[in-house]
Protein backbone atom coordinates (compact mmCIF):
# COMPACT_ATOMS: atom_id res chain seq x y z
CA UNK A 1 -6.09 -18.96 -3.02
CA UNK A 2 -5.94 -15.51 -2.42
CA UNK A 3 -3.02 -13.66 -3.98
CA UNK A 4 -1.54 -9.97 -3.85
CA UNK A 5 0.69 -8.59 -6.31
CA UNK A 6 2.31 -5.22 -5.58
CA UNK A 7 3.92 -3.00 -8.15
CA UNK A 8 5.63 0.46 -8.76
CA UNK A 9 8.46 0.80 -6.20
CA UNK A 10 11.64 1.73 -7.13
CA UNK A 11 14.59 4.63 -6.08
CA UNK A 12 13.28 8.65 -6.49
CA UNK A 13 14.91 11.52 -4.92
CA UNK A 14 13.34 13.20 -1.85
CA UNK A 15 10.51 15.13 -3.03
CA UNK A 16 9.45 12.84 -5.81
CA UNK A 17 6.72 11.04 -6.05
CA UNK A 18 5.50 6.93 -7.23
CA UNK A 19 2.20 5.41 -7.38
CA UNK A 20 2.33 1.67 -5.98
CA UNK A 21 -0.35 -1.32 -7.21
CA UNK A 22 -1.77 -4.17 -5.68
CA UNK A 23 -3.39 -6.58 -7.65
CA UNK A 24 -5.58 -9.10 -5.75
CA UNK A 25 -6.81 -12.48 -6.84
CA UNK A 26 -9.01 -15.45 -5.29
CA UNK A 27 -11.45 -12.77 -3.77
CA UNK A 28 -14.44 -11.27 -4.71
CA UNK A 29 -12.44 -7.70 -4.28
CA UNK A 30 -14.74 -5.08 -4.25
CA UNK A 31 -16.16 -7.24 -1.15
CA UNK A 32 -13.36 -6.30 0.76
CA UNK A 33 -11.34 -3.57 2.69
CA UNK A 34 -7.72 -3.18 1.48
CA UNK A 35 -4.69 -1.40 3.47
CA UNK A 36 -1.14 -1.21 2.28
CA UNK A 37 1.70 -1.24 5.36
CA UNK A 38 5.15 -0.39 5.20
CA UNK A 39 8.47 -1.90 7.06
CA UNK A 40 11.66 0.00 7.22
CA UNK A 41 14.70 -2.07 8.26
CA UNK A 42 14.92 -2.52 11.84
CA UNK A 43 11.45 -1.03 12.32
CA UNK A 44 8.18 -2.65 13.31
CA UNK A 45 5.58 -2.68 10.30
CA UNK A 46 2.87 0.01 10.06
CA UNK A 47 -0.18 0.76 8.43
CA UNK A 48 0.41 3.29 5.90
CA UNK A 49 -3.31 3.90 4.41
CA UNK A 50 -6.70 1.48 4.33
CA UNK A 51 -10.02 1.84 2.22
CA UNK A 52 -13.24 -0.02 3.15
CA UNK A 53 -15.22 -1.56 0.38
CA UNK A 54 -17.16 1.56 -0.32
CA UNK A 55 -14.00 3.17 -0.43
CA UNK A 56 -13.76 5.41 2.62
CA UNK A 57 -10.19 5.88 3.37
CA UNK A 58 -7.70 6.29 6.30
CA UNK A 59 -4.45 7.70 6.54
CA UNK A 60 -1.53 7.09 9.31
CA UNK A 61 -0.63 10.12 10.69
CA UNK A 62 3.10 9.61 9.44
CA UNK A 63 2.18 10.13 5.71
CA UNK A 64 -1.28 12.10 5.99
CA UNK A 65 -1.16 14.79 3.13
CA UNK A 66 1.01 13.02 1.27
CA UNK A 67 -0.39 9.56 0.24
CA UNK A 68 -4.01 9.01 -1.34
CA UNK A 69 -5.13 5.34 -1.50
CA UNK A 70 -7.45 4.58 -4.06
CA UNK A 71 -9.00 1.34 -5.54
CA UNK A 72 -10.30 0.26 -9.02
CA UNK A 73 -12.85 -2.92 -8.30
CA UNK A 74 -13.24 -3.34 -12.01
CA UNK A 75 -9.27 -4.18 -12.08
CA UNK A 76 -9.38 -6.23 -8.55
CA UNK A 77 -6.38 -3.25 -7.45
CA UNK A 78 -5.93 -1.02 -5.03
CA UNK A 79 -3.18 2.12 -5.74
CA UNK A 80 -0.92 4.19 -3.13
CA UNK A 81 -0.04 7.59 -4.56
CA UNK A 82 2.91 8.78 -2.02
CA UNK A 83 4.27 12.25 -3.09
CA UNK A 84 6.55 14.51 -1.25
CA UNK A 85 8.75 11.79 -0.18
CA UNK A 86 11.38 11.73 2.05
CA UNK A 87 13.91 9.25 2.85
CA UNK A 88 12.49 8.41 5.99
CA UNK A 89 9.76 6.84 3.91
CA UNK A 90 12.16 4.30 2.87
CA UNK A 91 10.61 0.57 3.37
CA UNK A 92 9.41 -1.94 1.69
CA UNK A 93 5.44 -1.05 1.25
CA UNK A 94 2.66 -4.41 1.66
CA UNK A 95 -0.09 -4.85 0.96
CA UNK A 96 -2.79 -6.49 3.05
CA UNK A 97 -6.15 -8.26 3.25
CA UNK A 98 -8.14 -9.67 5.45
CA UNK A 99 -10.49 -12.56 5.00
CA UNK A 100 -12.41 -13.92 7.59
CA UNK A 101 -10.07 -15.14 9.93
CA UNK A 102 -7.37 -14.81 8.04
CA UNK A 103 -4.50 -12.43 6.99
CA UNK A 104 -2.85 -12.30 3.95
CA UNK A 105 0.12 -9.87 2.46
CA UNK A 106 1.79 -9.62 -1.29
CA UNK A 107 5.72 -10.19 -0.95
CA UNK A 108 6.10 -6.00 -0.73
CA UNK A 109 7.57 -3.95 -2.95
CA UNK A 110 10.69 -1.51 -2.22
CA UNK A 111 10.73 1.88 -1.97
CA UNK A 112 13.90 3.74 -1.68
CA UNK A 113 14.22 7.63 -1.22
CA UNK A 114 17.58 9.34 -1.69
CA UNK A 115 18.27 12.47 -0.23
């Protein structure tokens, strides 16, 4: 079944910088498109950044400049550099897939930013 791992969130102070993983299983990855979201508490979730299988990428206009999603198909995992942050980027950051009809989203990883 298809599987997503995420990795590398954690507490930095605003300004800092992490680099979040996703590593897929159960697909043939470099097949398919991957996007990570992000959910703050009492917020809808929203697409942070996507890259197609030939790795053009897309930004939300929330984080543009500051983010760079990038994927390694030899390691089935896609990355989110976020620098500059700011504790409005506080959330907990998904990743996401989708696979013919379906959907499918690691269990997120937490970011926190202190100011």
């Amino acid at each position: 079944q298809v599987q997503l791992v995420e990795s590398g969130g954690g507490v930095v102070q605003s300004g800092g910088s992490l680099r979040l993983s996703c590593a897929a299983s159960g697909i043939i990855f470099s097949n398919y498109g991957m996007s990570w979201y992000r959910q703050a508490p009492g917020k809808e979730r929203e697409l942070v950044a996507g890259i197609s299988s030939s790795g053009s990428t897309n930004y939300a206009n929330s984080m543009k400049g500051r983010v760079t999603i990038s994927r390694d198909n030899a390691k089935n995992t896609v990355y989110l550099q976020m620098n500059s942050l700011k504790p409005e980027d506080t959330a907990v950051y998904s990743c996401h897939v989708g696979v013919t009809w379906n959907r499918y989203w690691g269990q997120g990883t937490q970011v926190t930013v202190s100011s």
